[in-house]
C-alpha atoms as a PDB file:
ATOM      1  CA  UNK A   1      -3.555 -14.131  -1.692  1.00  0.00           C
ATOM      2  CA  UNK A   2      -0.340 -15.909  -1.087  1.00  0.00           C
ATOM      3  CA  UNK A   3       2.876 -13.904  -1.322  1.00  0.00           C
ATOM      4  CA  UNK A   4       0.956 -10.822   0.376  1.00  0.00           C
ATOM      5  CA  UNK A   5       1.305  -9.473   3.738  1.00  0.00           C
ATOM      6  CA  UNK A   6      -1.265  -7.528   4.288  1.00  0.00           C
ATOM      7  CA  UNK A   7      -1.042  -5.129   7.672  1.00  0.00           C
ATOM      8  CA  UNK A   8      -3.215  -2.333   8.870  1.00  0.00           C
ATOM      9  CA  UNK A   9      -2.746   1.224   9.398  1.00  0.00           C
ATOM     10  CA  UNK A  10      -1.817   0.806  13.288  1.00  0.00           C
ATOM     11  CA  UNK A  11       1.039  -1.646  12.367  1.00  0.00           C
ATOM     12  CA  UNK A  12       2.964   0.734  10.809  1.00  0.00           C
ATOM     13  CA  UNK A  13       5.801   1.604  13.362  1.00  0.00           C
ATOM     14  CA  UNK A  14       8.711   1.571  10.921  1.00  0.00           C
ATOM     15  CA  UNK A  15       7.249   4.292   8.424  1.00  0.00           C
ATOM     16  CA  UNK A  16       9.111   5.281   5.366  1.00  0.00           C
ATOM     17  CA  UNK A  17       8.502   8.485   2.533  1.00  0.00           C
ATOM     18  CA  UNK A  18       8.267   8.013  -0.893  1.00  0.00           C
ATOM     19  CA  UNK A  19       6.370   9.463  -3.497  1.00  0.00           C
ATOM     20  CA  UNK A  20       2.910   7.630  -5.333  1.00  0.00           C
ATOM     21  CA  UNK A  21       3.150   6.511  -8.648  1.00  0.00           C
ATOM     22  CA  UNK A  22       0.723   8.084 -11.495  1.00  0.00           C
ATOM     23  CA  UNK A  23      -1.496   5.412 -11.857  1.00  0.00           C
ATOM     24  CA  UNK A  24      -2.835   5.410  -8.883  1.00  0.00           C
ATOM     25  CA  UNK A  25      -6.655   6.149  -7.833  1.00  0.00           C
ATOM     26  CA  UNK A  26      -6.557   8.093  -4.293  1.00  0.00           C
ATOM     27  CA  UNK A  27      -5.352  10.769  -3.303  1.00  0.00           C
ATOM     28  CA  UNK A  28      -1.613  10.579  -2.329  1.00  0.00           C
ATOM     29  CA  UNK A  29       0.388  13.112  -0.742  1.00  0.00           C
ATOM     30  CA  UNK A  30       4.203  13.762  -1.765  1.00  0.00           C
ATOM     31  CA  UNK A  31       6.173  12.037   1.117  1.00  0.00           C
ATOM     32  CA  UNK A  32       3.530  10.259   2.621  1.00  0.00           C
ATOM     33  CA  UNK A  33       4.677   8.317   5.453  1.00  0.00           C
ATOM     34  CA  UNK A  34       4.038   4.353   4.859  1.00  0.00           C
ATOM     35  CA  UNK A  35       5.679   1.331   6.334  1.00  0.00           C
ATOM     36  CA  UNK A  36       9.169   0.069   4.817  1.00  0.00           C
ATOM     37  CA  UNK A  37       8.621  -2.160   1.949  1.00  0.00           C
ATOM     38  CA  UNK A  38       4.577  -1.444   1.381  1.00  0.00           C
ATOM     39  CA  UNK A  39       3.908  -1.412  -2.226  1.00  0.00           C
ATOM     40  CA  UNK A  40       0.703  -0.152  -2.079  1.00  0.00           C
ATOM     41  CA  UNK A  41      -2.183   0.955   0.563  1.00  0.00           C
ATOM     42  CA  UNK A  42      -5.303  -0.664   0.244  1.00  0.00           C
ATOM     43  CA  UNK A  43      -8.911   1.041   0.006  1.00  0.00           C
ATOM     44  CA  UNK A  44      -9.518  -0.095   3.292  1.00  0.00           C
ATOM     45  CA  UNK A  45      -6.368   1.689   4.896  1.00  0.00           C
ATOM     46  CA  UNK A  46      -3.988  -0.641   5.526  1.00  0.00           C
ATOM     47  CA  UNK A  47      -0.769  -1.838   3.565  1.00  0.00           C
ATOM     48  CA  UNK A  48       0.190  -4.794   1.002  1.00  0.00           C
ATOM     49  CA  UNK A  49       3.725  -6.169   0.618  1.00  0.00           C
ATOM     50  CA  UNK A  50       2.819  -8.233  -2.032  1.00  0.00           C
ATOM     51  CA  UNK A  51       5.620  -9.014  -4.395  1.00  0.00           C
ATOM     52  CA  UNK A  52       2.703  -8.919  -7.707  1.00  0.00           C
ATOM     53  CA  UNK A  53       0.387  -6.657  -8.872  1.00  0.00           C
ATOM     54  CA  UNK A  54      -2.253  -8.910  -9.618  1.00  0.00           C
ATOM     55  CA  UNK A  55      -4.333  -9.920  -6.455  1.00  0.00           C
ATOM     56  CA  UNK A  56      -2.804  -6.710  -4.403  1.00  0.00           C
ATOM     57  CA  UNK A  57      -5.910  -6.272  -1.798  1.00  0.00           C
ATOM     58  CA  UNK A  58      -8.068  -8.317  -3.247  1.00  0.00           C
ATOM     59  CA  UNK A  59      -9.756  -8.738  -0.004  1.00  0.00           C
ATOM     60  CA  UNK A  60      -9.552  -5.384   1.178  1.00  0.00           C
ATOM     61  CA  UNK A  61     -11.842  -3.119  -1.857  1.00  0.00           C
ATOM     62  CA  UNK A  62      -9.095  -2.952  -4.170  1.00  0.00           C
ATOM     63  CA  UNK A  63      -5.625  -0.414  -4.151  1.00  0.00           C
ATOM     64  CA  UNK A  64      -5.579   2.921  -3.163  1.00  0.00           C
ATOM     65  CA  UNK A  65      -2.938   3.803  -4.371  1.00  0.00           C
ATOM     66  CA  UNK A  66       0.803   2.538  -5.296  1.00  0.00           C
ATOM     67  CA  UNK A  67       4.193   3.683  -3.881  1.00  0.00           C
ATOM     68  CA  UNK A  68       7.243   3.826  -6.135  1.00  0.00           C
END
């Protein structure tokens, strides 16, 4: 998993809105709070900063869903 940063739920102090993209396979609210610069949020609640798509928690039951 290099590139990724993966952190949990708890670490997310500096939380930012945005809006999920289509594509993605939880449920996402509009303006869901998430920390700066996660991509997406993993099945296993916590965040990914990874800089690919491919690989994006791997280790943690695959993507919840992706922020734009």
């Amino acid at each position: 998993m290099a590139g990724a940063l993966v952190l949990p739920v708890a670490a997310a102090s500096d939380a930012a809105a945005a809006s999920c993209a289509r594509h993605t396979t939880g449920v996402c609210k509009a303006n869901s709070l998430h920390p700066r610069g996660a991509t997406p949020k993993c099945k296993d609640n916590t965040y990914s900063y990874s800089a690919h798509a491919r690989g994006t928690c791997s280790h943690h039951r695959g993507v919840k869903y992706w922020y734009r």
